[in-house]
N, C-alpha and C. Protein backbone atom coordinates (compact mmCIF):
# COMPACT_ATOMS: atom_id res chain seq x y z
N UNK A 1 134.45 92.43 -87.29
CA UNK A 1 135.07 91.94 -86.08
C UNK A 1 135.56 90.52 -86.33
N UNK A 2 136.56 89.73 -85.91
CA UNK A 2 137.22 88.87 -85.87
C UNK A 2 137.58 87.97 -84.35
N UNK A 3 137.11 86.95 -84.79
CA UNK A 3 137.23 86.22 -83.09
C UNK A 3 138.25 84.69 -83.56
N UNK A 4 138.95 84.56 -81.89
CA UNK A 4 139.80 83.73 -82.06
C UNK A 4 139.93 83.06 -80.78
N UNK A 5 140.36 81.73 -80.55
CA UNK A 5 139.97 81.00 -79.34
C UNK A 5 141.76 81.25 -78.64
N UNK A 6 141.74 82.13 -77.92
CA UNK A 6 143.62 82.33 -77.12
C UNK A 6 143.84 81.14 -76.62
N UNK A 7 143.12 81.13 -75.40
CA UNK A 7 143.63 79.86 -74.69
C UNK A 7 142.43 78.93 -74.10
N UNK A 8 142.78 77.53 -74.07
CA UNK A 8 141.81 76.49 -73.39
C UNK A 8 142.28 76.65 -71.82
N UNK A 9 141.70 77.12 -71.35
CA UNK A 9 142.34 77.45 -69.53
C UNK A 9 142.37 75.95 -69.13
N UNK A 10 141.62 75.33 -69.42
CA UNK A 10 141.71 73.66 -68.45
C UNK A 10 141.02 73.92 -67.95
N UNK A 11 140.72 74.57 -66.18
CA UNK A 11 139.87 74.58 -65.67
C UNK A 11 138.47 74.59 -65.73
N UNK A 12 138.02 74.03 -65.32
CA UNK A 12 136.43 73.66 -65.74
C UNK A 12 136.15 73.35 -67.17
N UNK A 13 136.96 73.64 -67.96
CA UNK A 13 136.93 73.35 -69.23
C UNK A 13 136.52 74.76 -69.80
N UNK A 14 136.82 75.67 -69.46
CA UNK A 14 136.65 76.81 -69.48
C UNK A 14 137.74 77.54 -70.59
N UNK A 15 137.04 78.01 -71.99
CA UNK A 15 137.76 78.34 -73.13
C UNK A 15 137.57 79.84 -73.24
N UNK A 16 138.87 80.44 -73.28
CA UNK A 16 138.65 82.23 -73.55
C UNK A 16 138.87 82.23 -75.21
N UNK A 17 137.79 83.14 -75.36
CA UNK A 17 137.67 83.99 -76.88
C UNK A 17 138.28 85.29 -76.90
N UNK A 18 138.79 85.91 -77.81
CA UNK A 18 139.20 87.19 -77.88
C UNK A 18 138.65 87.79 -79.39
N UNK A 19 137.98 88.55 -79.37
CA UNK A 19 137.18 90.21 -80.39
C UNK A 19 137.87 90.70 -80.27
N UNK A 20 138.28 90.81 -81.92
CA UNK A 20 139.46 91.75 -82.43
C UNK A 20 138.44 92.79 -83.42
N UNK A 21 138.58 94.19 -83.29
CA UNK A 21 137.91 95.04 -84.28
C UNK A 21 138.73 94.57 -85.60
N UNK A 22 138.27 95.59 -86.37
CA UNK A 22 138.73 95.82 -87.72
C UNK A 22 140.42 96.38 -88.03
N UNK A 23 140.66 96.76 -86.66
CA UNK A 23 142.08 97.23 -86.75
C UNK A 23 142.94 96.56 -86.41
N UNK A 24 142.61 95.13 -85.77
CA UNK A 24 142.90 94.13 -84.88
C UNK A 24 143.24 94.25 -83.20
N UNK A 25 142.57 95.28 -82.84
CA UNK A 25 142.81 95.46 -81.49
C UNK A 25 141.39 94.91 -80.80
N UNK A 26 142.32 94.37 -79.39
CA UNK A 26 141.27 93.82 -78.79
C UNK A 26 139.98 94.80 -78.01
N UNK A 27 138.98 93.95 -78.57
CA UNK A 27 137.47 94.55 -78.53
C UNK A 27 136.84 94.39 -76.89
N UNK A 28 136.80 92.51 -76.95
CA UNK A 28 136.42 91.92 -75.76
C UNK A 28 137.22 91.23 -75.61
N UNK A 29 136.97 90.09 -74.67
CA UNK A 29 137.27 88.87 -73.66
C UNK A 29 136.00 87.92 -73.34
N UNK A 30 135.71 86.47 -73.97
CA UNK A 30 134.52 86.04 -73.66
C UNK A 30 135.03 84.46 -72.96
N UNK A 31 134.53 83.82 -72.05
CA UNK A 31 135.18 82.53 -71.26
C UNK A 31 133.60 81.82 -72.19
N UNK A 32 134.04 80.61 -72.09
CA UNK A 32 132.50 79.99 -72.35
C UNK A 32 132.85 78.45 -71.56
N UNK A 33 131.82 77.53 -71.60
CA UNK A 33 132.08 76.09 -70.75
C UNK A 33 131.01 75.78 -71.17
N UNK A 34 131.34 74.28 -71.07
CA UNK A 34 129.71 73.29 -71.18
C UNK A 34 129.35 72.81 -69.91
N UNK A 35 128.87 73.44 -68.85
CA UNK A 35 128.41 73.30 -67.55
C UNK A 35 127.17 72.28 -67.43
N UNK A 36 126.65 71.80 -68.45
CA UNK A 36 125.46 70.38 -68.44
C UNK A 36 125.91 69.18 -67.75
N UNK A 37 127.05 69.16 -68.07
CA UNK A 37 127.20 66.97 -67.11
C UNK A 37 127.44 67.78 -65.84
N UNK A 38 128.07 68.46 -64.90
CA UNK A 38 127.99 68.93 -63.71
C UNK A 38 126.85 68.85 -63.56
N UNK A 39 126.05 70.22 -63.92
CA UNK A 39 124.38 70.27 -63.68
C UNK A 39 123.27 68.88 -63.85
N UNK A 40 123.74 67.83 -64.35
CA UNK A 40 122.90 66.89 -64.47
C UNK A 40 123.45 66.17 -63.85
N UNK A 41 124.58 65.69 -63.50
CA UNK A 41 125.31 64.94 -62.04
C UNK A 41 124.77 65.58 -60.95
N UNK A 42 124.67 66.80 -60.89
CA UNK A 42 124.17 67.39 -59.55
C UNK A 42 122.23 67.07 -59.47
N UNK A 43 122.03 66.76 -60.52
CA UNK A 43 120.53 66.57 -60.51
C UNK A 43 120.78 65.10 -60.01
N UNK A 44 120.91 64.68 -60.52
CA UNK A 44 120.95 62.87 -60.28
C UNK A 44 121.22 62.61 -59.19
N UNK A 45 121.79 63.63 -58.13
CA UNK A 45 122.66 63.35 -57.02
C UNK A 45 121.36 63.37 -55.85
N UNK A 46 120.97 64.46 -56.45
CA UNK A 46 119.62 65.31 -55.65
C UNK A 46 118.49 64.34 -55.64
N UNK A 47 118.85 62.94 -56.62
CA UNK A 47 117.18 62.07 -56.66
C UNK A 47 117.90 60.77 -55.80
N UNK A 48 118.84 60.71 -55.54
CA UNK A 48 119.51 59.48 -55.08
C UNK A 48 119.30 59.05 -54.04
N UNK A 49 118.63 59.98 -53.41
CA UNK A 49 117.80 59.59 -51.89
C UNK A 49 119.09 59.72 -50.64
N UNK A 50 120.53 60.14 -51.04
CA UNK A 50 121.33 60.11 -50.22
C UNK A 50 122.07 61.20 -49.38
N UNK A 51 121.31 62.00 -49.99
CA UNK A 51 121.18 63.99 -48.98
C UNK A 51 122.89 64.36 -49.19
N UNK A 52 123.21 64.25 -50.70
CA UNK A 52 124.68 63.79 -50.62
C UNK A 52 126.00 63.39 -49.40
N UNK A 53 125.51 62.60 -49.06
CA UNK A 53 126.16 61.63 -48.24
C UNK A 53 127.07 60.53 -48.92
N UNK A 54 128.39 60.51 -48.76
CA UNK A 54 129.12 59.60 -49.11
C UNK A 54 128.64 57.83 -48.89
N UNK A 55 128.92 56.94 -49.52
CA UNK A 55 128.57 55.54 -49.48
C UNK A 55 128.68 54.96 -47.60
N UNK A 56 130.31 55.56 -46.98
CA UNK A 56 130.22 55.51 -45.76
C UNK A 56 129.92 56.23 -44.68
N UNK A 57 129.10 57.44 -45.35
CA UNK A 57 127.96 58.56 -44.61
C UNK A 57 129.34 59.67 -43.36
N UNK A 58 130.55 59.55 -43.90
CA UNK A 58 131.55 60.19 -43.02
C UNK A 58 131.55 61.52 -43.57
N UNK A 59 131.57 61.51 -45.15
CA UNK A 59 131.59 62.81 -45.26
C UNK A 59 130.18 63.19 -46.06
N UNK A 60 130.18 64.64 -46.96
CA UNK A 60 129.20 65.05 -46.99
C UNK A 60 128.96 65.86 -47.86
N UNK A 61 128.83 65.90 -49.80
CA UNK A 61 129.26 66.90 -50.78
C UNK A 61 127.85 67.28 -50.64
N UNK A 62 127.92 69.03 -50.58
CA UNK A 62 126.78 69.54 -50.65
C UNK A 62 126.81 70.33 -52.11
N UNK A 63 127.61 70.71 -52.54
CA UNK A 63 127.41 71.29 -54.30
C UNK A 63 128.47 70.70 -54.98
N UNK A 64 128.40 70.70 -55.93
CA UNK A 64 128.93 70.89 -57.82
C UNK A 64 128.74 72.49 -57.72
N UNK A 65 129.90 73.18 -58.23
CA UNK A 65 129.72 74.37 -59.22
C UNK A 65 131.12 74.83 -59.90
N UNK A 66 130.35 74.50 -60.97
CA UNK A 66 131.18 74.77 -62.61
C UNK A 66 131.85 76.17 -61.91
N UNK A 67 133.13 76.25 -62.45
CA UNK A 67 133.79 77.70 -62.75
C UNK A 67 133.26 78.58 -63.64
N UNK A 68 132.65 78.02 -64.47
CA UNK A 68 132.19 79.19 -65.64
C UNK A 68 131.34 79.48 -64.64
N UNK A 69 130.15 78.94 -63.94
CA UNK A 69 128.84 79.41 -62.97
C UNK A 69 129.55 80.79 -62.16
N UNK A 70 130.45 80.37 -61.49
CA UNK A 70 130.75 80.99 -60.26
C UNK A 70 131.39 82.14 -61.08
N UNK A 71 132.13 82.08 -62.10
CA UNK A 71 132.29 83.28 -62.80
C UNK A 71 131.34 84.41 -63.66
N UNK A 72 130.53 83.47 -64.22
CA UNK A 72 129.12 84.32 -64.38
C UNK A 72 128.34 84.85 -63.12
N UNK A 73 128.37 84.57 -62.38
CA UNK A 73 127.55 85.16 -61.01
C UNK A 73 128.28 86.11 -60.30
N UNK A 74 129.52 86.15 -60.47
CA UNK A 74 130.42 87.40 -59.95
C UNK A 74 130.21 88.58 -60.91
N UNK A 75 130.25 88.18 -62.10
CA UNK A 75 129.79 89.15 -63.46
C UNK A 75 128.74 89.84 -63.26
N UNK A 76 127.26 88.89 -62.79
CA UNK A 76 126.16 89.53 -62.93
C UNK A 76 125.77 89.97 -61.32
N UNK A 77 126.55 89.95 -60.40
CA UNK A 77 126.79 90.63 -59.61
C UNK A 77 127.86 91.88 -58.64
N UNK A 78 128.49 92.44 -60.26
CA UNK A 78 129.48 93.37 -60.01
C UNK A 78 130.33 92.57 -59.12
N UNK A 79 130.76 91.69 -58.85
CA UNK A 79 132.25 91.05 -57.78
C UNK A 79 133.02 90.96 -58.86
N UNK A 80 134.37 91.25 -58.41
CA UNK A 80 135.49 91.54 -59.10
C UNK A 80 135.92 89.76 -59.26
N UNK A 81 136.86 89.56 -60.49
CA UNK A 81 136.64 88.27 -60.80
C UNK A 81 137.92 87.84 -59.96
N UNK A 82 138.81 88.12 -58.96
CA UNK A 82 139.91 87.69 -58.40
C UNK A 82 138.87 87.77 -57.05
N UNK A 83 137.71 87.93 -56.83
CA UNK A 83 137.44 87.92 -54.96
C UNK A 83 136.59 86.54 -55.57
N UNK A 84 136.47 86.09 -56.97
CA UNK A 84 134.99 85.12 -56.73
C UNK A 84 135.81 84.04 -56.59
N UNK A 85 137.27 84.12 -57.11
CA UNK A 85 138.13 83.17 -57.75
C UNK A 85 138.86 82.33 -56.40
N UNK A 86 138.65 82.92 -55.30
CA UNK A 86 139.85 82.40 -54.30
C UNK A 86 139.83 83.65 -52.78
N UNK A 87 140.26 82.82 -51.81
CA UNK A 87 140.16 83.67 -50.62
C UNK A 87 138.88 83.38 -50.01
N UNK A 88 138.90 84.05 -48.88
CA UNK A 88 137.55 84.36 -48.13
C UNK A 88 136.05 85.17 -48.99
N UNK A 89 136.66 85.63 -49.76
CA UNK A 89 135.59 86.44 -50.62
C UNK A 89 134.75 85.22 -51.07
N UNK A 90 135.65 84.39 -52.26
CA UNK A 90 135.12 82.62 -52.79
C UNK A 90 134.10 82.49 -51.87
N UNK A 91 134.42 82.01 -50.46
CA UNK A 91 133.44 81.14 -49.75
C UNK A 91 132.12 82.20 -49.47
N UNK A 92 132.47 83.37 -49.22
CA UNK A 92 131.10 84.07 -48.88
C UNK A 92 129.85 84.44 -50.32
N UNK A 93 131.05 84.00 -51.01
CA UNK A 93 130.37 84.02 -52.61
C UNK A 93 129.48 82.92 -52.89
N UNK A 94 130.15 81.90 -52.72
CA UNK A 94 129.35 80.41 -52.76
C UNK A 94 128.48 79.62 -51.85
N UNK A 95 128.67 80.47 -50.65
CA UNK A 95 127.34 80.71 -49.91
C UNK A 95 126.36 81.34 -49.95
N UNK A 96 126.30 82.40 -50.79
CA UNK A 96 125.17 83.34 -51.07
C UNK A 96 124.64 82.15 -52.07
N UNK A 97 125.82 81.97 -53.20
CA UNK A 97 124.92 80.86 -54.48
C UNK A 97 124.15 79.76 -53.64
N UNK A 98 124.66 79.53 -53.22
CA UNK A 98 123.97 78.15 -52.33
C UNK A 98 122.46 78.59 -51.53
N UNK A 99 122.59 80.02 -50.86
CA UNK A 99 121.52 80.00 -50.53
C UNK A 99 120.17 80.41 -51.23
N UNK A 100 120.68 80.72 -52.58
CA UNK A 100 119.45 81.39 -53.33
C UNK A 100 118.96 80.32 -54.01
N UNK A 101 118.01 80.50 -54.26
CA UNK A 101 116.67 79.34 -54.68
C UNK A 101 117.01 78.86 -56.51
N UNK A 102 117.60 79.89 -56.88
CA UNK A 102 117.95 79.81 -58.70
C UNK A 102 118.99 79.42 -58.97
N UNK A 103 119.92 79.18 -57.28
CA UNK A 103 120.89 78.29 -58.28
C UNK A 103 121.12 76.98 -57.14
N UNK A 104 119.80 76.18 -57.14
CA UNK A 104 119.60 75.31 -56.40
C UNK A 104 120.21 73.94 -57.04
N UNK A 105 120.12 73.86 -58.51
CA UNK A 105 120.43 73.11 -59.61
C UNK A 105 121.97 72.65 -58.81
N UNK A 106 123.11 73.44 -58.38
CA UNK A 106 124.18 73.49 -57.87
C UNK A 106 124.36 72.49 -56.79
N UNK A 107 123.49 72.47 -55.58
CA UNK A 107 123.88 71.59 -54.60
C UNK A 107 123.41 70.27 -55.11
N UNK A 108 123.70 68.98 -54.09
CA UNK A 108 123.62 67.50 -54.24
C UNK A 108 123.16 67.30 -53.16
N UNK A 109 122.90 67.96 -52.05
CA UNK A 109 122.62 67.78 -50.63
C UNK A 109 121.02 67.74 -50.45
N UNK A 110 120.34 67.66 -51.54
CA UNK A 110 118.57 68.07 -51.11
C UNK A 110 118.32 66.73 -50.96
């Protein structure tokens, strides 16, 4: 098998791989990201004592979440990757993440 990096999407920093068999036809499709400085900004945010609250307390960031995240969680929850990506589907998506306890790492609001 043979792998090759197609394209750097930009977004999130989010890089697709493509698996080529032996015949050169495509095998898979793999995205990958380095989702750590999000996840550790979002930690740091969470000790700051400021319930993510802006400096002039008007507004109010309650998560960080990486695209690769929100795309792995549509994966490992059968959602098709165009309902996780955008629309009304997105928000009911990222409310479920938000409310589950394992991907708490995500909000800034604790």
């Amino acid at each position: 098998m043979s792998t090759r990096e197609l394209v750097d999407l930009g977004a999130g920093g989010i890089a697709e791989i493509a698996h080529f068999d032996s015949d050169g036809d495509l095998e898979a499709l793999q995205w990958t990201a380095d989702v750590e400085p999000v996840i550790e900004a979002n930690k740091a945010a969470q000790c700051d004592g400021n319930r993510g609250f802006g400096e002039s307390r008007e507004w109010r960031k309650v998560a960080s979440i990486p695209l690769a995240v929100l795309m792995e969680y549509a994966a490992q929850h059968g959602i098709p990757l165009q309902h996780a990506l955008g629309g009304r589907a997105q928000t009911e998506i990222i409310e479920r993440m938000l409310g589950d306890a394992d991907y708490r790492y995500l909000r800034t609001d604790i």
